[in-house]
Structures are given as structure tokens and as C-alpha cells.
Protein backbone atom coordinates (compact mmCIF):
# COMPACT_ATOMS: atom_id res chain seq x y z
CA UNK A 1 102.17 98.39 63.21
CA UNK A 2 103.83 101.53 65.07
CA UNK A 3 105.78 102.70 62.39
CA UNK A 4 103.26 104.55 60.62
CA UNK A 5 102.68 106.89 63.85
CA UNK A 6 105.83 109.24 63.28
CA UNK A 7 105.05 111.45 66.30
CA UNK A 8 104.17 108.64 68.55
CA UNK A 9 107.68 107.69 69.82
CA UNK A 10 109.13 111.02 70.59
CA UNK A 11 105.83 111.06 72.67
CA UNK A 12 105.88 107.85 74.42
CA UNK A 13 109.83 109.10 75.24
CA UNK A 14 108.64 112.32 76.41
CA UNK A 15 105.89 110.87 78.51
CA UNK A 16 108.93 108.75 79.94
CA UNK A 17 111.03 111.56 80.92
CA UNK A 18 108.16 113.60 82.66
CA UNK A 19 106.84 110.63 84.63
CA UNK A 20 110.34 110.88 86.14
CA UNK A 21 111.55 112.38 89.05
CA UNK A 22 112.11 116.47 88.46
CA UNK A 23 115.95 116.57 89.32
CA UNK A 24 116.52 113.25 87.22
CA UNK A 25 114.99 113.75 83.81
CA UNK A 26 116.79 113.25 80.88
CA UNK A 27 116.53 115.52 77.35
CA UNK A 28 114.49 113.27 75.15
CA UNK A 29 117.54 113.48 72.56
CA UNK A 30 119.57 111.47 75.05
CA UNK A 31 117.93 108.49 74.04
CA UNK A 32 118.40 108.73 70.09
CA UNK A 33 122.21 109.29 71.28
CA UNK A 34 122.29 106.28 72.66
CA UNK A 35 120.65 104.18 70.23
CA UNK A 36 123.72 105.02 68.07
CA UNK A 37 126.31 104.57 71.14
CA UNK A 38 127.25 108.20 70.83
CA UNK A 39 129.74 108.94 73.64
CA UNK A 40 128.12 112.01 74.67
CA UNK A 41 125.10 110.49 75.80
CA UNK A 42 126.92 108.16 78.31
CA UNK A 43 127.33 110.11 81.36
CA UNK A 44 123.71 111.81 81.22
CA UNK A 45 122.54 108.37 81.44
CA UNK A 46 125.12 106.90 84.26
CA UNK A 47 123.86 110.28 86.37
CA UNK A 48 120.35 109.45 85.40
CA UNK A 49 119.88 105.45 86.60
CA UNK A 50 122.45 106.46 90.22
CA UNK A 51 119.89 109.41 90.61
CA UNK A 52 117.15 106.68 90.34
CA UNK A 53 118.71 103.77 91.93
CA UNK A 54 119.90 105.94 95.18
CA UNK A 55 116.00 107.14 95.24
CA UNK A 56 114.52 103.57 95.51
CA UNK A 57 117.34 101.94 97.64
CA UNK A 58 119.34 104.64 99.12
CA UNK A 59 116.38 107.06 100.30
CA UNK A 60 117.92 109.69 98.40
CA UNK A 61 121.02 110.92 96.22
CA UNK A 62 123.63 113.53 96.10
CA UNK A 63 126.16 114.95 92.93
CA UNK A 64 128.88 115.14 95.31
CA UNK A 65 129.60 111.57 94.41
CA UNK A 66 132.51 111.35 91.71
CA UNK A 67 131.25 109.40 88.54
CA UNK A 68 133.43 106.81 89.30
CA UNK A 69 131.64 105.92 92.59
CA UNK A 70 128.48 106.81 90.71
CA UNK A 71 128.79 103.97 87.98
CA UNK A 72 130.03 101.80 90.79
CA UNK A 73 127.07 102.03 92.70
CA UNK A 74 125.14 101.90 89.63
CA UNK A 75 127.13 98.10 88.69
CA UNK A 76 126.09 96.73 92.11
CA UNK A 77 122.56 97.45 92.24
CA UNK A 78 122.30 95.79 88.68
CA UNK A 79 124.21 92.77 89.67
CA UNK A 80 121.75 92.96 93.06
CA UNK A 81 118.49 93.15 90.89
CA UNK A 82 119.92 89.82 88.28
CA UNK A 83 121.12 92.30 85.20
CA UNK A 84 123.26 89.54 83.14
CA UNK A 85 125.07 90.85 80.32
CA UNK A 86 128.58 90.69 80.15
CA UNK A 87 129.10 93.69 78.88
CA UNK A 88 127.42 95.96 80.82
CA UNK A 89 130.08 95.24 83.93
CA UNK A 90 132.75 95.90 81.43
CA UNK A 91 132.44 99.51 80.84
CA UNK A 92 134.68 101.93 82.10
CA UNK A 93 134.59 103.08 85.23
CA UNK A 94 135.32 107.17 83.88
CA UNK A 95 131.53 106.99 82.13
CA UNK A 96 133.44 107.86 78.86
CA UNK A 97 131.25 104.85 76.38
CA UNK A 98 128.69 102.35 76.80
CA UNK A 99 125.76 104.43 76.05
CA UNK A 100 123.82 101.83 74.16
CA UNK A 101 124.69 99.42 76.74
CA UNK A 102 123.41 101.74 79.61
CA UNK A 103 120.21 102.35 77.37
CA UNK A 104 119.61 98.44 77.56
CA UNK A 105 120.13 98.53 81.11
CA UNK A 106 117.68 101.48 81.54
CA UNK A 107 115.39 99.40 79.61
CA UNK A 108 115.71 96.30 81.44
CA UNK A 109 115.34 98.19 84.84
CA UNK A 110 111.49 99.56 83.26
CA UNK A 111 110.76 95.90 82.32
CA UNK A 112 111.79 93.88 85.41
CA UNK A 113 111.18 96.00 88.57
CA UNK A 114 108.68 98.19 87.69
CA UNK A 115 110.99 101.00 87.87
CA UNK A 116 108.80 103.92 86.86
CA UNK A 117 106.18 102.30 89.31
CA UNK A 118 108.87 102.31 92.21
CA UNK A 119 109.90 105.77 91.46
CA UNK A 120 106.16 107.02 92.32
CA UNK A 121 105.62 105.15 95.33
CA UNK A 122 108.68 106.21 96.74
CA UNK A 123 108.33 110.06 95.53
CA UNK A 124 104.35 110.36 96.44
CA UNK A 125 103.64 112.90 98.53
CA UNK A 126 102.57 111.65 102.26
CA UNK A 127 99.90 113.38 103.93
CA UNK A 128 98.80 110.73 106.28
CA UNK A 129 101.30 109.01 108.53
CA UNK A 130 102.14 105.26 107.10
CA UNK A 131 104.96 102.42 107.96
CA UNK A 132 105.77 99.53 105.75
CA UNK A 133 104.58 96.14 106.47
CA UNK A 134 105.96 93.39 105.60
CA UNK A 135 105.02 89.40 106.29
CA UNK A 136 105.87 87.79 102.64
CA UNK A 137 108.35 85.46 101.88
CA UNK A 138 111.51 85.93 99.96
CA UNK A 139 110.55 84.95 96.51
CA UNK A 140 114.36 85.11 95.23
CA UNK A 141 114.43 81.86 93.70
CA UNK A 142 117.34 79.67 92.79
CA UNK A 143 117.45 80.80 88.77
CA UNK A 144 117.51 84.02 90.12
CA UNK A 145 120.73 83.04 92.39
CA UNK A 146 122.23 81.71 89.40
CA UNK A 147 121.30 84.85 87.12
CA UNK A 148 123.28 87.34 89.82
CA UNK A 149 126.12 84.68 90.16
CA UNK A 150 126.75 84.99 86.42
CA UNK A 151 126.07 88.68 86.58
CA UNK A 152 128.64 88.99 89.04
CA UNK A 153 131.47 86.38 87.65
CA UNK A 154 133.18 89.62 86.24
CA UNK A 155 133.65 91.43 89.13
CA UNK A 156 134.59 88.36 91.37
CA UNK A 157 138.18 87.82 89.96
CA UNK A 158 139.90 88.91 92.43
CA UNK A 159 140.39 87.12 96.15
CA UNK A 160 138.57 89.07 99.13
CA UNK A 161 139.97 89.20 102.30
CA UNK A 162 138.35 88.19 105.10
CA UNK A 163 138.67 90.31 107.94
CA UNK A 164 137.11 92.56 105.70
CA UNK A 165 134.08 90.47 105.41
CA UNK A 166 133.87 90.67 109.15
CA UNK A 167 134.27 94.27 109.12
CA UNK A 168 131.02 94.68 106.79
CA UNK A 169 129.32 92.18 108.60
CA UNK A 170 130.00 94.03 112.13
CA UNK A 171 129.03 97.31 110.25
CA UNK A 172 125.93 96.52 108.94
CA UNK A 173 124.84 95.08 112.52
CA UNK A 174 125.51 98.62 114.09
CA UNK A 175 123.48 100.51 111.24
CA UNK A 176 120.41 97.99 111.94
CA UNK A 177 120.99 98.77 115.74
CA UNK A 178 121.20 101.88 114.91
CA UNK A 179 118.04 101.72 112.72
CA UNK A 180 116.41 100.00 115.49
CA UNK A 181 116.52 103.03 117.81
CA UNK A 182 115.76 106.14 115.44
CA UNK A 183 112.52 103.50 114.58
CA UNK A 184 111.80 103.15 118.21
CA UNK A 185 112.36 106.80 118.53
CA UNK A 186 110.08 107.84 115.73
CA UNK A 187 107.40 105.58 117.08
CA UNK A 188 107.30 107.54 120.75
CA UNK A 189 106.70 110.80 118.70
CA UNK A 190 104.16 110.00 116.94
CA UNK A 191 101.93 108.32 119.91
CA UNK A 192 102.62 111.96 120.84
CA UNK A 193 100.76 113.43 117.60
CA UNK A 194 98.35 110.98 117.78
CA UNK A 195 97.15 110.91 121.08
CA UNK A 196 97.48 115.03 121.93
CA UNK A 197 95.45 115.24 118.55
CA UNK A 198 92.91 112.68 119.82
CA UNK A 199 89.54 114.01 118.82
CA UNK A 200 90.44 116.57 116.53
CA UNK A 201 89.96 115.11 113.53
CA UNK A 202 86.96 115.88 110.87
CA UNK A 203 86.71 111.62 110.34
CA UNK A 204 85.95 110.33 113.54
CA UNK A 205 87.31 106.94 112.15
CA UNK A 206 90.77 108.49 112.70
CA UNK A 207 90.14 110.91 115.05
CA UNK A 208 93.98 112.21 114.97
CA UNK A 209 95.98 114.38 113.21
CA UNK A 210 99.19 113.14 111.12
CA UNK A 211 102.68 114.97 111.64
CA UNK A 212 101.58 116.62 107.87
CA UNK A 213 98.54 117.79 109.38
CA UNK A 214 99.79 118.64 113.05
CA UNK A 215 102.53 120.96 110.67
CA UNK A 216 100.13 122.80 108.32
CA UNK A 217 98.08 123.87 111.76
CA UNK A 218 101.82 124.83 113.10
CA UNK A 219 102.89 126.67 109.81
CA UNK A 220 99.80 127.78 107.75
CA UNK A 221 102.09 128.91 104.89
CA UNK A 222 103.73 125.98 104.35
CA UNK A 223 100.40 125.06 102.27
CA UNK A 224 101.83 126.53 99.79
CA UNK A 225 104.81 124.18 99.26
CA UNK A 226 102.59 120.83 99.74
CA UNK A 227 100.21 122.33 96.95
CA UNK A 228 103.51 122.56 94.60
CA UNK A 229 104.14 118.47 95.40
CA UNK A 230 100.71 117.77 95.02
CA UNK A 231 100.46 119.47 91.78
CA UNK A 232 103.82 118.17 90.72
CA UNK A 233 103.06 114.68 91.64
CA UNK A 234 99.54 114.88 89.28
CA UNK A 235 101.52 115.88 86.74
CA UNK A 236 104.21 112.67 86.90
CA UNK A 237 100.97 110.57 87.68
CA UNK A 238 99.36 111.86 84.05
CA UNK A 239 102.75 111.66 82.19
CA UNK A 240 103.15 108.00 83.72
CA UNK A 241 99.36 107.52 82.44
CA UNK A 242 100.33 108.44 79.28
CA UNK A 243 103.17 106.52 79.17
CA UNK A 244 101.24 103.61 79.96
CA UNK A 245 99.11 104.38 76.30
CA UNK A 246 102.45 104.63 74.52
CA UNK A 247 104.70 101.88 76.09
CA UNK A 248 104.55 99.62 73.12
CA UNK A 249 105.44 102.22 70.94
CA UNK A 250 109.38 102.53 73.06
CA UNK A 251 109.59 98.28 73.68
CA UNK A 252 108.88 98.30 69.24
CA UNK A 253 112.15 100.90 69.13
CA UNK A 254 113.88 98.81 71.92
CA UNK A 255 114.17 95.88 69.04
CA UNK A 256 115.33 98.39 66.29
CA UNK A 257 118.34 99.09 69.25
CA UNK A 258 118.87 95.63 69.36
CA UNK A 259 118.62 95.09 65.67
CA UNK A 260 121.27 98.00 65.63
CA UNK A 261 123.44 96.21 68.30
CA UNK A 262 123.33 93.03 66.50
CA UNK A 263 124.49 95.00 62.92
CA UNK A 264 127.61 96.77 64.76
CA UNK A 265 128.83 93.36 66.14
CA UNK A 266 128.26 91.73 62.58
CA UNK A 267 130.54 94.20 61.40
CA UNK A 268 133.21 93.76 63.99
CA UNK A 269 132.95 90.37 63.55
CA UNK A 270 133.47 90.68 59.91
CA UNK A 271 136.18 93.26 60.57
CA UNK A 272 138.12 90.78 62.51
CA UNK A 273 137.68 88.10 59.42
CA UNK A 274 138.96 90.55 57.18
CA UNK A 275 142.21 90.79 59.76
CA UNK A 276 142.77 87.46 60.36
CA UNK A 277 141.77 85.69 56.80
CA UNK A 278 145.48 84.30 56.75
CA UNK A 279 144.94 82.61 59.69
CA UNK A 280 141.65 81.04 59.56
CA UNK A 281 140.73 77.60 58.16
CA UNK A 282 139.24 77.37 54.58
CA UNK A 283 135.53 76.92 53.93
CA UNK A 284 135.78 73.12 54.33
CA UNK A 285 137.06 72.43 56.66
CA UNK A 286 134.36 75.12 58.50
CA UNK A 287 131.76 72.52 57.10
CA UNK A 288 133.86 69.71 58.65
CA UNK A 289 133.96 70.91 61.86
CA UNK A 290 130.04 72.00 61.92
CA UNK A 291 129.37 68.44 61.27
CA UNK A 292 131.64 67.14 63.71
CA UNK A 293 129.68 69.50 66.14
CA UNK A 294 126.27 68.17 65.00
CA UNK A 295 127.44 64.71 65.36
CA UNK A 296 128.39 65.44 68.87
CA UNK A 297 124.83 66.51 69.50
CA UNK A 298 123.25 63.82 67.93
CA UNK A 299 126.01 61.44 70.29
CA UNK A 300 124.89 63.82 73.33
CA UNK A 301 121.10 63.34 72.84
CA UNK A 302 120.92 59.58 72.48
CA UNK A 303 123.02 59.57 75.89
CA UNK A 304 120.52 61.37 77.61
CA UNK A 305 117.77 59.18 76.11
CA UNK A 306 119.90 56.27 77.63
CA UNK A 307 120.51 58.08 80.76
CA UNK A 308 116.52 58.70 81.08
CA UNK A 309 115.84 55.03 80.97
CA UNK A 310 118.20 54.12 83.17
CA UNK A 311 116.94 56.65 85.68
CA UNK A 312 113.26 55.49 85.26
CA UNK A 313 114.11 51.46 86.14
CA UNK A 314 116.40 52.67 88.64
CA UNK A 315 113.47 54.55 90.54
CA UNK A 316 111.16 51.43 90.12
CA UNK A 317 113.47 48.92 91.54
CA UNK A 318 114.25 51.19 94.37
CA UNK A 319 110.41 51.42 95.11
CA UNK A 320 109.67 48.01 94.53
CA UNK A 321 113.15 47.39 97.26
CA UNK A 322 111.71 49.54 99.58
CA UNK A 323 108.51 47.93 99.62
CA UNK A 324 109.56 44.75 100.41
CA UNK A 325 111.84 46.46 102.98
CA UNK A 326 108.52 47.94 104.63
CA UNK A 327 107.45 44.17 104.71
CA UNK A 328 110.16 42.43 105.92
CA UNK A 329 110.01 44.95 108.61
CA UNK A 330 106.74 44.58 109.82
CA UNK A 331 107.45 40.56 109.71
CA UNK A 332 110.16 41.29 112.19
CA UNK A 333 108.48 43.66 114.28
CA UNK A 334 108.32 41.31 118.01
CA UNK A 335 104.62 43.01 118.44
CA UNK A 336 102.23 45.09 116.84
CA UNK A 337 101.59 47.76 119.69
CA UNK A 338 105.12 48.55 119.08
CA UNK A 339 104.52 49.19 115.05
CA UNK A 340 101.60 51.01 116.04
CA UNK A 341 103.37 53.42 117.85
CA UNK A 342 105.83 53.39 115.56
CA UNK A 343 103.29 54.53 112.47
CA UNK A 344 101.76 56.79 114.64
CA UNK A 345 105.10 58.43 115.26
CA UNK A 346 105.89 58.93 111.95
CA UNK A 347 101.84 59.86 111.35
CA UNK A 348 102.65 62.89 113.45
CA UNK A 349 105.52 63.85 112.10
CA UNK A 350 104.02 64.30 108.79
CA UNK A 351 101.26 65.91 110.13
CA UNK A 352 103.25 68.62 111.76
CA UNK A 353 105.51 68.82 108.82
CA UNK A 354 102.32 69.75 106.49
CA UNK A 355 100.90 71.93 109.00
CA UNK A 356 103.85 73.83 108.40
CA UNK A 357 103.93 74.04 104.88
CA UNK A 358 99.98 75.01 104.68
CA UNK A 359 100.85 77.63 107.15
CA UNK A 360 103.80 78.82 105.07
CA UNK A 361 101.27 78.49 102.01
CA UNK A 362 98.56 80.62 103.66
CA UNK A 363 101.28 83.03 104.91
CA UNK A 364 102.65 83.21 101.59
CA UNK A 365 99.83 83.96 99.87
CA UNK A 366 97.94 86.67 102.31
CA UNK A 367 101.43 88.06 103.05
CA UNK A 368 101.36 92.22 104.01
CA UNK A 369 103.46 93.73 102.00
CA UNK A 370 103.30 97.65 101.45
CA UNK A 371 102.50 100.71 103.47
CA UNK A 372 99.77 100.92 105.85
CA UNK A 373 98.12 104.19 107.31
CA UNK A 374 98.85 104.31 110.95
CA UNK A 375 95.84 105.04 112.93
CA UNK A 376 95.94 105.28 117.06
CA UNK A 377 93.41 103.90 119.01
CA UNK A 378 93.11 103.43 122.20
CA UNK A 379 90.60 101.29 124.56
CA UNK A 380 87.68 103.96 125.02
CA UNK A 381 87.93 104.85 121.21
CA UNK A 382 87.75 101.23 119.63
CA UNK A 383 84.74 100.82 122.22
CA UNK A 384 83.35 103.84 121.11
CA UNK A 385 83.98 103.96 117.34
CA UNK A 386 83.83 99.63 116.92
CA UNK A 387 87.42 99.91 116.11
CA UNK A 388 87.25 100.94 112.66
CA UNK A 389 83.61 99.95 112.20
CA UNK A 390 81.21 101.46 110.25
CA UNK A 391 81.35 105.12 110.79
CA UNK A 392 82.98 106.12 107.65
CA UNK A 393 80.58 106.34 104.56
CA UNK A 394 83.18 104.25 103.02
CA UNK A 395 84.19 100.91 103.50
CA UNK A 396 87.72 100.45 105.31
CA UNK A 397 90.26 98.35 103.43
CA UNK A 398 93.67 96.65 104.91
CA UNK A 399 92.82 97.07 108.39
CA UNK A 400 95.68 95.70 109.91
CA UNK A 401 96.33 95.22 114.07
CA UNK A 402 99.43 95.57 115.66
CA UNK A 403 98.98 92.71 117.28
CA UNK A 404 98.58 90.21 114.15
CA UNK A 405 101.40 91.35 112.85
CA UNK A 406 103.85 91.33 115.84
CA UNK A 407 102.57 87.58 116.23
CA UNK A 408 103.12 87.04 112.24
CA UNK A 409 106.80 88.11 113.40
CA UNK A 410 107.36 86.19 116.44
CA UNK A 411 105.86 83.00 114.28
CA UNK A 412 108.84 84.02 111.46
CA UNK A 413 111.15 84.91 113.97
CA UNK A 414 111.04 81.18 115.83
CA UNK A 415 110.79 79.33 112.19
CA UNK A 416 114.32 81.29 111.33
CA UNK A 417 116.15 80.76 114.41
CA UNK A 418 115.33 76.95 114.49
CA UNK A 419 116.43 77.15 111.00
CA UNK A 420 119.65 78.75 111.99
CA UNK A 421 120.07 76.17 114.57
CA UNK A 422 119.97 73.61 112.19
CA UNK A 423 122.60 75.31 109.84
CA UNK A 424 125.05 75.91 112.94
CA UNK A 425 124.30 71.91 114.00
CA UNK A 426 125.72 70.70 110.02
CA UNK A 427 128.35 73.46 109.94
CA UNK A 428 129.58 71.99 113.33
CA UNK A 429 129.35 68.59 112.19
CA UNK A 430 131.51 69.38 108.85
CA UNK A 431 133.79 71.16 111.07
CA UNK A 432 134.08 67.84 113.57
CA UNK A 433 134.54 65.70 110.26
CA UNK A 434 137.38 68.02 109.07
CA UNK A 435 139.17 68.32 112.39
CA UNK A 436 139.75 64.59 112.30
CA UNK A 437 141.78 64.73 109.47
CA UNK A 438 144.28 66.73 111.00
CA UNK A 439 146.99 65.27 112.37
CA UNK A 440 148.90 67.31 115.08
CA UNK A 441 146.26 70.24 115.24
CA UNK A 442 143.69 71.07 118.78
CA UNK A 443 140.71 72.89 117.76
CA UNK A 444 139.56 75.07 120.72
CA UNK A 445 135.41 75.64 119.82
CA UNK A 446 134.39 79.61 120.61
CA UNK A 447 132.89 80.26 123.88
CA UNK A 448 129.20 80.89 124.01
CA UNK A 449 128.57 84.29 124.63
């Protein structure tokens, strides 16, 4: 279908590079490189996906960083994000080969987290002053566990200690306290802005300056600079428009790489044949073994059958045993007040149990996620203005209180800790069950701090 359109992949490539960052775009040739796993290509692309990784989950990046910590970084956010193959983890760690691989990883990156969509949410220019809110769920489900567990299973060979465990655990607690206070920090200077600005504003829904704003008024020439990003980002927001035209013109050249991958290995494969003819079986007994296998399968299948129907009269005769359980104990049941009470015990129960799960539902579904434009209002303004009524010519969208969503996160906060609670209550319990094993041992528990 594409491959009539000769000039339509070196465009859907070069609409790729522009929509990228400026200080991370690639030469389109780099990509043709790496079709062919040239070696030349490979560190261009290990700079180019830490330069974009570091943007999206580091805030930022820096060439200081040797290549070696570069493609480590690189290796961990891949394993983080559920990137399975093998090979990828095996490269070297100097950035010397692999370029094909990396080109499948850049790929997969595109495909699975919206990469180039990331990259211009976290690059966009902010006028107005905004803070990320977010009341959804984790969605990481368990194939997605299992996906980062295999991903991982290379790097994992080797024993970790654990005091060093307990050192990462005790550093990442500082850097969220610390987090904590430049937050709380950056919220007192902006009630500043906001309400020394009160008033000012052209749209007397906001009525407020943002730190942007409050800066251009400071520095009139920096105008000049924000009309460079703003330009610059309508230029990434065109290419990235184009790309969108063109993107089944690159996934149609992603198969020819794999088609090319899958060649090279055939010829390895038949390479190592060729080496090792002396030593492998003849053509017979090939076929034996193939039907041996097939046999196997057949064996495995009609075990499964048998295990199915096993499992289905199982399940019946432990309903129809639990029913006549249910009877038996209503026969023996001295009075019927008491297996009132105890139906409606268990009626409440369930009742609170899917309470829960339509609130988690609900929550779930009209979860916040994403940045939100922070407007200040105080009592006389909301009285005045409606809070956030109709004053605007156009309507308002994800209006979002303080309030609702510090009660969202107390409501989270108390689900989590009973939930911890619970966990500490079975880990104790495995603990007491182990401890009574040992012979000749006192177990001292921690003191409560």
C-alpha cells in the first residue's frame, strides 16, 4: 500500500525527528543505520532515548553523564515501563552495538507510552500557573508485573544486599520529605502572586496574574525569549501533526526491520548448522523427535480436558455441600431472632463491602489525572464572581476545588493505611508461625515508635 509513496517515509521520519525535543533530535540517516545494525548509529540513539527518558521522568538531562551510566539509566526505565526482550538488556554497557535493537526499543517506547505525546506535555510552554492532580488508581495490572519480572530476570542474577535496600528505602523517604517542603514552599509564593495581583487581571474569572505574567510586567524584554518557545513549540506541535498523517508509513518500515531481524538470525542459525553438522542428529530422527513432541501435546491437551471436568463436578458438589451446610445450620440454630441477626450481620457486611467497590468504581472512573490551572479565590471574590460562574464568554471546564480533592486524599489515604494494617497483621502472623519452629531462639518484636 505504502510502498509506492517513495518520498513518504523519509517524511514521516523527518516529521519524527522535528516533533522532538531541539537538543535531542536525531539525523534522519540514523534510522536507516540502524535498520542494518550499523555500529555507528548505536550511541546517537543510546544519547537520544536517556535525553528523552531523563525529560519525562527525571525533569531534565545533562551530557556530563558517562555513556555507561547513560545506557544504564536507559535499561531501567525500560525494564520500569514492561520492555521484554531479552536482548535488549544484553547489550553492552560501552554503547559500541545494538543499534537495531535500540531502534526496536525506540519504537516500542512511540507505541506503548505515547512517547512523542509525553515529550510535548512535558516541554509545552507554561504561561498560566498549573499543578498536577492526581485521584486515579494504579492501573499496573498483574500481566504487567509479570512482563517487568521477565524483563528484569537478566539483570537479577546476582544476590542484593540488604542493608542496601534499607539505605534506598531511607533515601527515597528524605527526597519525598524533602519534596514535601520545596512543594509547601512553592505553594506560599504563589498565594503571594496571586493575591498581590488580585484584580489585575483582563479576565475577571481569574482576576490574578501567574508567576509568567507577574515576570513579563517585571522584565518587559524577556518577551522576546517566551515568543522563541512559543514559536518553537508550534513548530514541534505541526511536525507532531504531521507525523500523525504519516505514522503508518514508519510502523509499515518497522515490519521490513523485523523482517530484516528475522533474516540475520536465519542466517546465524544456519551458520551454526553449517558448524556443528557433525554433531547434529540426521533428518530422521529430527522427524522422530517432532512427533514425539506432538504426541506430548496431544497427551497434554486431553489432560487438561480431564482436568476441566474434574474441576466443573468438583465446584458442583462443593455448592450442592454447602447448601445443605446452610440447612443443617439453620435446623440447628436454638432460635430464629438469633439467625436473624446473624443474616443481618452478614447483610451489612456485604453492603459495606459493595459500597466500597462502587466507590472505588466511581473513583476509578472520574479519577483527576493531569494538570489543572491554579486559580486563587478568596471569600469576597467567589461571592462576587459566583466562583467561576458565568462571567467568561466561554464555558469553564475541569473546575476542580481544593477541597474535593484534599477529601479524595484523606478517603485514599485511610483505605491505604487500613490496607497496610492488614499486611503488617499477616506478616506478623507468618512471623509468629515461623518463630515456633525455632528451637532455642527469643524473638524480641521492635518497639513502636
Amino acid at each position: 500500500m505504502w510502498r509506492g509513496r517513495a518520498g513518504a517515509l523519509p517524511a514521516a521520519i523527518g516529521a519524527l525527528c522535528r516533533a522532538l525535543p531541539p537538543g535531542s533530535r536525531p539525523a534522519p540517516e540514523t534510522f536507516r543505520l540502524a535498520k542494518f545494525d550499523r555500529p555507528e548509529a548505536s550511541l546517537q540513539i543510546w544519547r537520544l532515548l536517556y535525553s528523552l527518558l531523563k525529560q519525562i521522568h527525571d525533569g531534565g538531562w545533562t551530557e556530563l553523564d558517562t555513556i555507561g551510566t547513560q545506557i544504564r539509566f536507559v535499561k531501567s526505565v525500560l525494564w520500569y515501563h514492561g520492555y521484554g526482550r531479552p536482548e535488549f538488556y544484553q547489550l553492552p554497557s560501552d554503547g559500541s552495538q545494538g543499534s537495531r535493537e535500540l531502534l526496536l526499543a525506540f519504537s516500542w517506547l512511540l507505541n506503548r507510552i505515547s512517547l512523542l505525546e509525553q515529550l510535548l506535555t512535558v516541554n509545552r510552554v507554561k504561561i498560566r500557573d498549573e499543578a498536577s492532580v492526581c485521584t486515579c488508581e494504579d492501573n499496573l495490572s498483574n500481566s504487567w508485573k509479570d512482563r517487568t519480572e521477565i524483563a528484569l530476570e537478566p539483570c537479577l542474577k546476582r544476590e542484593v544486599d540488604v542493608r542496601y535496600l534499607q539505605w534506598l528505602n531511607g533515601r527515597l523517604r528524605f527526597q519525598w520529605r524533602s519534596l514535601h517542603v520545596e512543594s509547601q514552599e512553592q505553594c506560599k509564593l504563589l498565594h503571594k502572586i496571586h493575591s498581590y495581583t488580585s484584580g489585575c487581571h483582563m479576565d475577571q474569572t481569574i482576576g490574578h496574574f501567574s508567576v509568567t505574567e507577574t515576570d513579563l510586567i517585571r522584565q518587559p524584554d524577556s518577551y522576546k525569549q517566551l515568543l522563541q518557545s512559543l514559536e518553537s513549540e508550534t513548530s514541534r506541535l505541526e511536525a507532531f501533526l504531521e507525523w500523525k498523517q504519516l505514522e503508518p508509513v514508519y510502523w509499515h518500515w518497522m515490519e521490513t526491520v523485523l523482517d530484516t531481524l528475522s533474516e540475520d538470525a536465519n542466517t546465524f542459525k544456519s551458520e551454526d548448522v553449517c558448524k556443528e553438522k557433525n554433531t547434529l542428529p540426521n533428518a530422521n530422527l529430527c522427524c522422530h523427535i517432532a512427533s514425539n513432541i506432538i504426541g506430548e501435546i496431544d497427551k497434554l491437551t486431553k489432560d487438561l480436558v480431564t482436568l476441566h471436568d474434574g474441576l466443573h463436578e468438583l465446584v458442583t458438589c462443593k455448592k450442592s455441600a454447602w447448601h445443605e451446610k446452610v440447612k443443617s445450620r439453620e435446623r440447628t440454630l436454638p432460635d430464629e431472632r438469633e439467625f436473624c441477626a446473624a443474616v443481618r450481620t452478614i447483610t451489612e457486611a456485604v453492603k459495606l463491602k459493595l459500597s466500597d467497590l462502587k466507590y472505588h468504581c466511581a473513583h476509578k472512573k472520574n479519577g483527576m489525572h493531569g494538570p489543572y490551572r491554579l486559580v486563587f479565590k478568596d471569600k469576597r471574590s467567589a461571592s462576587k464572581t459566583g466562583f467561576l460562574s458565568s462571567v467568561s464568554k466561554e464555558p469553564i471546564t475541569n473546575v476542580v476545588n481544593a477541597t474535593e480533592v484534599i477529601s479524595k486524599l484523606q478517603m485514599e489515604e485511610a483505605t491505604l493505611k487500613r490496607e497496610l494494617k492488614r499486611l503488617q497483621e499477616e506478616c506478623r502472623h507468618k512471623l509468629d508461625e515461623i518463630a515456633e519452629g525455632l528451637v532455642g531462639v527469643i524473638c524480641i518484636p521492635p518497639m513502636k515508635r
